[in-house]
N, C-alpha and C. Protein backbone atom coordinates (compact mmCIF):
# COMPACT_ATOMS: atom_id res chain seq x y z
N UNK A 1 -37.22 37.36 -4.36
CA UNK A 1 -36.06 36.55 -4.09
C UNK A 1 -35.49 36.05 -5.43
N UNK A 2 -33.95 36.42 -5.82
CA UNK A 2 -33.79 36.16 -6.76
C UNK A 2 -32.77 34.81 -6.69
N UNK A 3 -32.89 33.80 -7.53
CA UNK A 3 -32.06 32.79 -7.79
C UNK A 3 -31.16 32.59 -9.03
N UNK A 4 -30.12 31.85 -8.74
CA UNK A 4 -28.96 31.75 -9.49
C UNK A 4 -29.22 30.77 -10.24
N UNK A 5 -28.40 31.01 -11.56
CA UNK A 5 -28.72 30.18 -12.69
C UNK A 5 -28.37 28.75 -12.26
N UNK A 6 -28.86 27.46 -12.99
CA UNK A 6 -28.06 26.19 -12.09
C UNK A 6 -26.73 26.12 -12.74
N UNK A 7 -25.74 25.61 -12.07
CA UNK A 7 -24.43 25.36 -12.86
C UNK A 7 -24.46 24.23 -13.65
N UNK A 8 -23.81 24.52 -14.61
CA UNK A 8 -23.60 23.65 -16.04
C UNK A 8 -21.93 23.39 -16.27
N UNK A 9 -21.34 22.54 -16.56
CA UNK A 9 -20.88 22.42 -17.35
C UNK A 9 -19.64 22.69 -16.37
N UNK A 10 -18.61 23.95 -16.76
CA UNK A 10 -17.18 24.18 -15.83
C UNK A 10 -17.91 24.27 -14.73
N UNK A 11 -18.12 24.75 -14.45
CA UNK A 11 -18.92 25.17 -12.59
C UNK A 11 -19.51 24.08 -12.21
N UNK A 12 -20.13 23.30 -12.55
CA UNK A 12 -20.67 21.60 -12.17
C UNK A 12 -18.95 21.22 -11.68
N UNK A 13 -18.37 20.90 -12.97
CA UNK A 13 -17.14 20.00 -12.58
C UNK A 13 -16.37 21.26 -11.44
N UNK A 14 -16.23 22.30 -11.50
CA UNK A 14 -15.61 23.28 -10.48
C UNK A 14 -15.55 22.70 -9.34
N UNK A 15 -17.33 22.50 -9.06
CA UNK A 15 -17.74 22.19 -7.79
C UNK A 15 -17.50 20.98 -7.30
N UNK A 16 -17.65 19.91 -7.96
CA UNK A 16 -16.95 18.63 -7.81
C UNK A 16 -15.87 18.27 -7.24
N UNK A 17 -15.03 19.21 -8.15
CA UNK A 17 -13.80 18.90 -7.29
C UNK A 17 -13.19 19.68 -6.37
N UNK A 18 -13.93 20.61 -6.14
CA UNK A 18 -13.48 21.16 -5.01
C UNK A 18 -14.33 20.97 -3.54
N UNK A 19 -15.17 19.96 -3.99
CA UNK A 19 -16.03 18.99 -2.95
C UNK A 19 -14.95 18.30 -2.35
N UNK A 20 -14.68 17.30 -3.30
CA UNK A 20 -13.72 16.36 -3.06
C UNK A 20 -12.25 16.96 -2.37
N UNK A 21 -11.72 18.00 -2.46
CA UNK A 21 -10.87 18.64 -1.70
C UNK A 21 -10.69 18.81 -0.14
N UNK A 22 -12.12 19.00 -0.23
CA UNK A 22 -12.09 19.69 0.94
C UNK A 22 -13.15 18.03 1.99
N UNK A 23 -13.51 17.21 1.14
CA UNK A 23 -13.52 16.13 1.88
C UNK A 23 -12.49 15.47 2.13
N UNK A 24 -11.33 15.13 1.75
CA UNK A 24 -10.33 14.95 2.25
C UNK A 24 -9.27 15.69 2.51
N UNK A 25 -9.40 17.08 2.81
CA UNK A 25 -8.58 18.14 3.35
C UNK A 25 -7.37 18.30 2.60
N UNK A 26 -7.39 18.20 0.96
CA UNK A 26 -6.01 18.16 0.63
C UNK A 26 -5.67 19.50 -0.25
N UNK A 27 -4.78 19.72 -0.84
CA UNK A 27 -4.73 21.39 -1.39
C UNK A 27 -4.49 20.99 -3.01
N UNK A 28 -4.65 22.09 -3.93
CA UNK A 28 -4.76 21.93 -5.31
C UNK A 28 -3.22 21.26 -6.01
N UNK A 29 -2.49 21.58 -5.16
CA UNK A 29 -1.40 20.56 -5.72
C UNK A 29 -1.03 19.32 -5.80
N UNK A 30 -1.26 19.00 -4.48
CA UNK A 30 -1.55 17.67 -4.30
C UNK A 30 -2.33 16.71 -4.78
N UNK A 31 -4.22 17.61 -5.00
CA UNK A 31 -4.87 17.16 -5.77
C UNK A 31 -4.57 16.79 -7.03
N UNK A 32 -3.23 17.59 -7.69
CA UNK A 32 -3.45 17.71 -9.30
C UNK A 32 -2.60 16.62 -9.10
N UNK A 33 -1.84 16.15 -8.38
CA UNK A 33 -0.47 15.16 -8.50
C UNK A 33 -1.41 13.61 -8.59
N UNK A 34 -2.25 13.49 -7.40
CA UNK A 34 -2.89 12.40 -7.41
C UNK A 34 -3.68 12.19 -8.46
N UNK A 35 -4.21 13.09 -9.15
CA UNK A 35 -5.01 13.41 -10.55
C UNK A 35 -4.29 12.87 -11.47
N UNK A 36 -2.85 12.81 -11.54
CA UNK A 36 -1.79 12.70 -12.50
C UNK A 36 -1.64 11.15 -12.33
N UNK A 37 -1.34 10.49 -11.13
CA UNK A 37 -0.70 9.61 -10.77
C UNK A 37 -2.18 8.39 -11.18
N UNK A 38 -3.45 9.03 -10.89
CA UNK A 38 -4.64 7.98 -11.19
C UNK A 38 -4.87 7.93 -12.96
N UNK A 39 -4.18 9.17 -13.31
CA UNK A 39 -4.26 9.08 -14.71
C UNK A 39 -3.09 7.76 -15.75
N UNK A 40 -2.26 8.13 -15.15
CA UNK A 40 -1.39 6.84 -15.38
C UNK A 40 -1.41 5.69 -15.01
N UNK A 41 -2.42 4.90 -13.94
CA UNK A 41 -2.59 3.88 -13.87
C UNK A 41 -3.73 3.18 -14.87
N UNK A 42 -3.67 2.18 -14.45
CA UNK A 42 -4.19 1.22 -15.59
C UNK A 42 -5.95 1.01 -14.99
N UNK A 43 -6.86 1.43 -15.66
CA UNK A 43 -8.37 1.44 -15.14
C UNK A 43 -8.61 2.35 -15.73
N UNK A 44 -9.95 2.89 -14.79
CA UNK A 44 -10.92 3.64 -14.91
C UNK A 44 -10.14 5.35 -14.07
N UNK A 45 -10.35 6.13 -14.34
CA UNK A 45 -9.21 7.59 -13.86
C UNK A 45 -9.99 7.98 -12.73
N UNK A 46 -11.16 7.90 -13.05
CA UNK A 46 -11.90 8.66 -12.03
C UNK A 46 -12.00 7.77 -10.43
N UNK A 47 -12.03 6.66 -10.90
CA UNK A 47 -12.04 5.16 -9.10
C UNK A 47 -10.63 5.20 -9.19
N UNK A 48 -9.44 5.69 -9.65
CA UNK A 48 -8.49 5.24 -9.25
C UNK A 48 -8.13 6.48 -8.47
N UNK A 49 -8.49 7.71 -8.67
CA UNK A 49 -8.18 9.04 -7.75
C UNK A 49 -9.17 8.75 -6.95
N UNK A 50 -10.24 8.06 -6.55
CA UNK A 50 -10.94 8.11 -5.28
C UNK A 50 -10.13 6.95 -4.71
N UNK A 51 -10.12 5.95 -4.95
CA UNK A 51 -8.61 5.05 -4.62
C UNK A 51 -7.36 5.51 -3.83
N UNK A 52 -6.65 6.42 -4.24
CA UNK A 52 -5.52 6.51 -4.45
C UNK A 52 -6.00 7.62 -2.79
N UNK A 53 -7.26 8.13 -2.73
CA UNK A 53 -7.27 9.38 -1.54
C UNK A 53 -7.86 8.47 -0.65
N UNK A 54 -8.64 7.79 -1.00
CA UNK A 54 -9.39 6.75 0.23
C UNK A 54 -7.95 5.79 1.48
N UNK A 55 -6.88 5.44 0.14
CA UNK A 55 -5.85 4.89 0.90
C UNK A 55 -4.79 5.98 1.53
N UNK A 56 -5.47 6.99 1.70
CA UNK A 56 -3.92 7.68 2.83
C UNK A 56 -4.30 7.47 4.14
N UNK A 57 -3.28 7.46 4.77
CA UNK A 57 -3.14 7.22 6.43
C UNK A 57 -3.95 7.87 7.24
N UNK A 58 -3.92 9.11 6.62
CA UNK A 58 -5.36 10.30 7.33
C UNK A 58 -6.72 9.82 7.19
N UNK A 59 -6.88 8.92 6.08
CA UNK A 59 -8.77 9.15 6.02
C UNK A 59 -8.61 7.48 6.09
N UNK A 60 -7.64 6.78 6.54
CA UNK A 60 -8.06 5.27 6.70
C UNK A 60 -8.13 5.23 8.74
N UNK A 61 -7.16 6.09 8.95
CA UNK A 61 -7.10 6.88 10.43
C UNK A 61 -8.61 7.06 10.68
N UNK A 62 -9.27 7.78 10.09
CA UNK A 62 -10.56 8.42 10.34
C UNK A 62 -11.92 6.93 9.97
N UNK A 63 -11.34 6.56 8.56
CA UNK A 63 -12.09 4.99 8.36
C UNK A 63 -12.27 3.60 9.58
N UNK A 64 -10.92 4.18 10.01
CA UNK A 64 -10.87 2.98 11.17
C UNK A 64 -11.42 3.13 12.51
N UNK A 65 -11.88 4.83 12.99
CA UNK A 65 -12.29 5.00 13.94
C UNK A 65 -11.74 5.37 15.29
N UNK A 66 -10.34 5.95 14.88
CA UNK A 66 -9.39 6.29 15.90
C UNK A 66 -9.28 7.99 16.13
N UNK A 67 -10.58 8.68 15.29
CA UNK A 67 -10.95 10.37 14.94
C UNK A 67 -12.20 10.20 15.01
N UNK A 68 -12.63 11.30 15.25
CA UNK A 68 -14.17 11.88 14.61
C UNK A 68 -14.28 12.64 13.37
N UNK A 69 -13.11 12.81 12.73
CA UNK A 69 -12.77 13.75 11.35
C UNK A 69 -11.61 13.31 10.88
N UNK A 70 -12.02 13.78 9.61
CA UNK A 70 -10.75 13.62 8.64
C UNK A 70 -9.30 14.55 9.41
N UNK A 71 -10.10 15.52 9.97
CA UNK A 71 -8.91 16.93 10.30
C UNK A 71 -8.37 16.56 11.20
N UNK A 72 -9.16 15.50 12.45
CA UNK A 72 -8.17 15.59 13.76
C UNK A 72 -7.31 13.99 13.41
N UNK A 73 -7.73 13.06 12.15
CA UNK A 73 -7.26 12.10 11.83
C UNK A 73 -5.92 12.73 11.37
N UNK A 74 -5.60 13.21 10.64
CA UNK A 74 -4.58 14.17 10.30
C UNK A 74 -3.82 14.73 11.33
N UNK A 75 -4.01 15.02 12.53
CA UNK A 75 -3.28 16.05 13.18
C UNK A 75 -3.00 14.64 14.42
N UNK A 76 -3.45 13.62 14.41
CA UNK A 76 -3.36 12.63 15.08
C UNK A 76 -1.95 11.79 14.25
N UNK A 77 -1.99 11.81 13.75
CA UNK A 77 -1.12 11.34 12.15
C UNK A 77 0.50 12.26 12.54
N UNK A 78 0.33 13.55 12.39
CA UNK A 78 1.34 14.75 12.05
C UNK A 78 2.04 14.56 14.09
N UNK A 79 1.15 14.21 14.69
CA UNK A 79 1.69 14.24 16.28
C UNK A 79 2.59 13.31 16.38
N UNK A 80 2.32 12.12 15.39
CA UNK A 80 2.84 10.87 15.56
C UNK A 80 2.24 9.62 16.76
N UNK A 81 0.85 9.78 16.66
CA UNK A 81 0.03 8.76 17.66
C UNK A 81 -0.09 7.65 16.63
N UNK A 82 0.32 7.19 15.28
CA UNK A 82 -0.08 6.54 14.39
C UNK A 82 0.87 5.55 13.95
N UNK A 83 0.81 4.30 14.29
CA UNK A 83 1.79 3.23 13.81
C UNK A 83 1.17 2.42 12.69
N UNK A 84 1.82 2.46 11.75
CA UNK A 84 1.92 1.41 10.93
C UNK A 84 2.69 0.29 10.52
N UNK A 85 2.51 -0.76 10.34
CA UNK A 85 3.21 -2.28 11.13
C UNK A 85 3.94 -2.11 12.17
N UNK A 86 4.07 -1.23 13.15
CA UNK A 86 4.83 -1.35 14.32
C UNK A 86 5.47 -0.17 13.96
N UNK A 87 5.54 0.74 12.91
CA UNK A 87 6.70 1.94 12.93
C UNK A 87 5.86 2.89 12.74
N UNK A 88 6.31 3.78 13.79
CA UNK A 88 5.51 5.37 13.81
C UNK A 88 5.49 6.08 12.28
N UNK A 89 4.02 6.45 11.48
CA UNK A 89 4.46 6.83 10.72
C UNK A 89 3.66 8.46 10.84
N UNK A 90 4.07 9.34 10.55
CA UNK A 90 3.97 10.96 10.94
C UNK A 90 3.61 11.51 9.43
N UNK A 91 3.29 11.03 8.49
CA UNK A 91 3.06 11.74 6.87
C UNK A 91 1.34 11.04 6.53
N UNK A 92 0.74 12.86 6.39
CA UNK A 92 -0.74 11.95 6.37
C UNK A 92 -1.10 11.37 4.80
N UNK A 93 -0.28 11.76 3.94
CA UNK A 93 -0.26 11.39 2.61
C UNK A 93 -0.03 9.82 2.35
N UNK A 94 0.71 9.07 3.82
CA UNK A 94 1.32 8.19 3.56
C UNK A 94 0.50 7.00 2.65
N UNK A 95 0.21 6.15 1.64
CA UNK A 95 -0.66 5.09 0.88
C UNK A 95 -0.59 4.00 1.69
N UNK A 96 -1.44 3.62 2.66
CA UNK A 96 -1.76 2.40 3.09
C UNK A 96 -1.64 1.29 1.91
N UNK A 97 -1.27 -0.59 2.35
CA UNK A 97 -1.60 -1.45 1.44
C UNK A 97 -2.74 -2.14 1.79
N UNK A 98 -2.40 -3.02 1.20
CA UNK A 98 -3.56 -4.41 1.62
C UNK A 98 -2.50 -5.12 2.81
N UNK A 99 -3.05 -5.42 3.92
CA UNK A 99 -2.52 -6.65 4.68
C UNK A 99 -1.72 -5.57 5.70
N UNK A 100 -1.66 -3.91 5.65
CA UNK A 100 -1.16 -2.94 6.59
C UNK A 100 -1.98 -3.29 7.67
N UNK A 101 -1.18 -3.05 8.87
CA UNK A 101 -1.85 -2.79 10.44
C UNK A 101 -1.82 -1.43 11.41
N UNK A 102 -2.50 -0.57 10.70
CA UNK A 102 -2.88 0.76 11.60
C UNK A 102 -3.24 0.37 13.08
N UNK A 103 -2.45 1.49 13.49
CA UNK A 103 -2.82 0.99 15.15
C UNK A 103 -2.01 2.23 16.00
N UNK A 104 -2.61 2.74 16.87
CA UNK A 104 -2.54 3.98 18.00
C UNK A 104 -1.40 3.68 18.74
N UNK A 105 -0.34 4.42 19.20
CA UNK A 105 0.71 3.90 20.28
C UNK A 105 0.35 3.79 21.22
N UNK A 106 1.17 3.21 22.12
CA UNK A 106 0.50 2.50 23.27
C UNK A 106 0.83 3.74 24.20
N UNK A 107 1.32 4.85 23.99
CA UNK A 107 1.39 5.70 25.20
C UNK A 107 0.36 6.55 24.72
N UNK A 108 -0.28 6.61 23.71
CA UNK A 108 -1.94 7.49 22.82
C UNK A 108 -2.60 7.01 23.35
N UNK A 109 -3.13 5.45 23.76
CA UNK A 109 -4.32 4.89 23.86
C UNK A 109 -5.07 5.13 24.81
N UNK A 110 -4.59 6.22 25.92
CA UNK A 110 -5.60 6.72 27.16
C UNK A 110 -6.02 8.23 26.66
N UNK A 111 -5.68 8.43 25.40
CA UNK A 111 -5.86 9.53 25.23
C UNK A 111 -7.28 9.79 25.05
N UNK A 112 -8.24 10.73 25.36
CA UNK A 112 -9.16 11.05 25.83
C UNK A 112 -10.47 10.92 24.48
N UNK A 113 -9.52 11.62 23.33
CA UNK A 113 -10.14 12.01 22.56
C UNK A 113 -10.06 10.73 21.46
N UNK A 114 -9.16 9.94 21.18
CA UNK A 114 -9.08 8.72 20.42
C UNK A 114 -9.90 7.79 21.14
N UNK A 115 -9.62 7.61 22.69
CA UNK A 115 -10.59 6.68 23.47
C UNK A 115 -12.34 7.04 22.72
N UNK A 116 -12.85 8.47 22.76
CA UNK A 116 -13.99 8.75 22.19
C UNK A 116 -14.08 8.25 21.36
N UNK A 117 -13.72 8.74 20.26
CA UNK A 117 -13.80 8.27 18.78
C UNK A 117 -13.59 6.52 18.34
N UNK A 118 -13.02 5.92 19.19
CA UNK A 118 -13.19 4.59 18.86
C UNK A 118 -14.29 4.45 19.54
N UNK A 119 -15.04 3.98 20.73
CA UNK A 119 -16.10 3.72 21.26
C UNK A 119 -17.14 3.87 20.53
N UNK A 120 -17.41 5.39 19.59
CA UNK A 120 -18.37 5.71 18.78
C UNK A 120 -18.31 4.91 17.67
N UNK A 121 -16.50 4.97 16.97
CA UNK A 121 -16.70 3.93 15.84
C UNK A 121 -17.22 2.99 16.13
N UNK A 122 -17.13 2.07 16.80
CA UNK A 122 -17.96 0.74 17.17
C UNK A 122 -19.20 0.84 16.97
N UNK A 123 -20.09 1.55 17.18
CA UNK A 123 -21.47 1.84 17.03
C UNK A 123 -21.75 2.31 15.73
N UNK A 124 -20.94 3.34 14.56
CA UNK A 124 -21.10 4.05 13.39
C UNK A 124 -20.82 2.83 12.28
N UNK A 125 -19.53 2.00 12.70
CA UNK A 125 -19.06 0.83 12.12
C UNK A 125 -18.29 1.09 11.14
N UNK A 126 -17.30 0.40 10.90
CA UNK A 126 -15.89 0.76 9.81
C UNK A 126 -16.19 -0.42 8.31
N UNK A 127 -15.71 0.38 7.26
CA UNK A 127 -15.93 -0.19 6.04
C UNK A 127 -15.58 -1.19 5.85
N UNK A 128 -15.77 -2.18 4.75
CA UNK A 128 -15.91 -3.54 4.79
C UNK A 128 -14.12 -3.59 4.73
N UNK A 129 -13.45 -2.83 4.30
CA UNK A 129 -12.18 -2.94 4.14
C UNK A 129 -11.52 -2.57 5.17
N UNK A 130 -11.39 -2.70 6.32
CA UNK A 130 -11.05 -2.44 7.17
C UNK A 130 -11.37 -3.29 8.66
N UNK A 131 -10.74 -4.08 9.20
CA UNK A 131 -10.98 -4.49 10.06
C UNK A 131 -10.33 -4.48 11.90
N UNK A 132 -11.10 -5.12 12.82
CA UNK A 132 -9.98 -5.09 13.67
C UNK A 132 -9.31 -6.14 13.93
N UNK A 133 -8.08 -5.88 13.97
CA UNK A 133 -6.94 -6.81 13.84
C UNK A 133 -6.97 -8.03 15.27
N UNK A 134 -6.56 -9.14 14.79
CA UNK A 134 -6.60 -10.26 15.97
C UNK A 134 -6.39 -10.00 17.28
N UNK A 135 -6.86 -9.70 18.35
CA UNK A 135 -6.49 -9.30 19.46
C UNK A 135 -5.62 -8.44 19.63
N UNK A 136 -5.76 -7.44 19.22
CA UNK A 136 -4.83 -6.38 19.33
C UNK A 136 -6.14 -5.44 19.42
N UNK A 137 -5.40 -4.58 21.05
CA UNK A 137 -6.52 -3.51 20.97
C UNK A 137 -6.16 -2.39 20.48
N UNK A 138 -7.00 -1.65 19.93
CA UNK A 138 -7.13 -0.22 19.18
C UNK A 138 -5.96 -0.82 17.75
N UNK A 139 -6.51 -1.42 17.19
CA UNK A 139 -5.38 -1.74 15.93
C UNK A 139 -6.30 -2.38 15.24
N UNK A 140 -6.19 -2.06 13.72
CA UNK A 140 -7.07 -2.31 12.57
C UNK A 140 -6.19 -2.77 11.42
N UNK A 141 -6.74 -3.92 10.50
CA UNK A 141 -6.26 -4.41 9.82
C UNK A 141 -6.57 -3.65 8.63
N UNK A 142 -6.07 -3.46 7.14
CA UNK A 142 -6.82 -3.21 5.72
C UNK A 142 -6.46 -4.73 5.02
N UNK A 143 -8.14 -5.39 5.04
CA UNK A 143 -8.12 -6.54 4.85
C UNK A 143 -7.67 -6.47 3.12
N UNK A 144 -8.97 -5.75 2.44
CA UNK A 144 -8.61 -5.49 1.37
C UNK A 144 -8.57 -3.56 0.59
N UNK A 145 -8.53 -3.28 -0.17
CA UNK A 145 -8.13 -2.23 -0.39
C UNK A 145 -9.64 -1.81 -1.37
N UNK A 146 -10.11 -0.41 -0.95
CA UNK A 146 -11.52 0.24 -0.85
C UNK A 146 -11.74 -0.41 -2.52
N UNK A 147 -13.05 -0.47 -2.38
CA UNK A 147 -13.91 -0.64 -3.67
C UNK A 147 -14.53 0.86 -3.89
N UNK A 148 -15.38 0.71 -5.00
CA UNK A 148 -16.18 1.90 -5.48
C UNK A 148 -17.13 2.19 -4.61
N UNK A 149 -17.80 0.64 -4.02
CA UNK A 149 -18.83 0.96 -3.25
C UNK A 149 -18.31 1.56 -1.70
N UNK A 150 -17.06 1.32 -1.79
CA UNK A 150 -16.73 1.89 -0.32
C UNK A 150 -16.87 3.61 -0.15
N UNK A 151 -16.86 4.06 -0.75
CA UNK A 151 -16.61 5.51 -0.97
C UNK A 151 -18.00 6.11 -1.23
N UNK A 152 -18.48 7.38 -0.41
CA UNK A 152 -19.42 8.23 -0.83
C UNK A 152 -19.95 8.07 -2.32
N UNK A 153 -21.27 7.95 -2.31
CA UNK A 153 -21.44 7.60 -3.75
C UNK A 153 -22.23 9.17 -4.00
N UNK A 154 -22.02 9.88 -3.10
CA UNK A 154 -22.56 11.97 -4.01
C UNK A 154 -21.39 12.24 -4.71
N UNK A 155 -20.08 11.71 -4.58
CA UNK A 155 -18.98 11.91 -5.75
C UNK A 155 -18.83 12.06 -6.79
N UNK A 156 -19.00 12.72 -7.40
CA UNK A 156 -19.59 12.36 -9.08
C UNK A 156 -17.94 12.47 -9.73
N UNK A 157 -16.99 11.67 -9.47
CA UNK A 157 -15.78 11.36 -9.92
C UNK A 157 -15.19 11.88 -11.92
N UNK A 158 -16.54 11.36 -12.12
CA UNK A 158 -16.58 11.22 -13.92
C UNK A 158 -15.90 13.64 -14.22
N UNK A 159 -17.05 13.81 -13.37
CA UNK A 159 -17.02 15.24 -13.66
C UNK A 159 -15.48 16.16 -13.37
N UNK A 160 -14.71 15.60 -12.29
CA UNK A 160 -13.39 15.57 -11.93
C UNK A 160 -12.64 15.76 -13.64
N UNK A 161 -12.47 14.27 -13.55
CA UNK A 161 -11.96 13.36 -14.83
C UNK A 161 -12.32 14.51 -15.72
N UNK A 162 -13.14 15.11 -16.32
CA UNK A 162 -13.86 16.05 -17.62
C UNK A 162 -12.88 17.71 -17.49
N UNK A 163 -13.21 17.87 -15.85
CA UNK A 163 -12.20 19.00 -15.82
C UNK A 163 -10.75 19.67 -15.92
N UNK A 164 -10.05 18.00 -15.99
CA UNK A 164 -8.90 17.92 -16.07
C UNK A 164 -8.58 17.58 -17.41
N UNK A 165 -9.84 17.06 -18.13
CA UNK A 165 -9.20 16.80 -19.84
C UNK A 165 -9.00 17.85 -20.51
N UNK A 166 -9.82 19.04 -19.57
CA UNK A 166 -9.82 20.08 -20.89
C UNK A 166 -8.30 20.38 -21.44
């Protein structure tokens, strides 16, 4: 049985980020834009592109417990079952803030498959940034906006950051 050399170096960071791709279902352009856009903010490059993907509508959709996946959070999103402060929003790219109120339309909420996926969230439990909103059912607050610790910590972000300096 023969084995492969371990990856070093480009192929480490290769793999990295094309981890990260495909954990939040997004394509190499997009990736490189958000790559761009965390590069110009003011911090650390590498928490501000896990930042910048943690806050789209698709994977705070999926954070909040209204999916079982990033993918059907997305296609839940693109149907238009997804309000934000009260206005349907249909773009899964969209950047959630702090103090936003995600929340299912009220003609979605018997829907079979969101009914699932919240029930389970309740039991799996949603990140500290994320809450459910004051008596409002199926509606979630973003109390505050993700930390480092909120996010998968197998990310190795730094290695991202290295592949893009070259």
């Amino acid at each position: 049985m023969r084995r492969g050399k371990a990856l070093v170096g480009y192929g480490q960071q290769l793999r990295e980020k094309q981890k990260v791709k495909r954990i939040y279902f997004i394509l190499e352009g997009q990736f490189r834009n958000y790559f761009e856009r965390a590069a110009r903010q003011k911090g650390i490059t590498g928490e501000n592109l896990l930042f910048l993907l943690e806050r789209r509508l698709d994977n705070a959709v999926y954070r909040a417990g209204f999916s079982t996946s990033r993918r059907q959070a997305r296609q839940l999103v693109n149907h238009g079952h997804i309000e934000v402060n009260g206005r349907k929003v249909d773009i899964p790219s969209f950047q959630i803030k702090q103090g936003d109120v995600i929340s299912v339309k009220q003609a979605s909420r018997n829907n079979p498959h969101i009914e699932g996926a919240w029930q389970t969230a309740a039991g799996r439990g949603r990140p500290s940034w994320i809450a459910p909103a004051d008596g409002a059912d199926m509606s979630v607050r973003v109390e505050t906006l993700p930390t480092r610790a909120d996010i998968d910590r197998s990310i190795n972000e730094q290695l991202i950051v290295e592949l893009y300096s070259k």
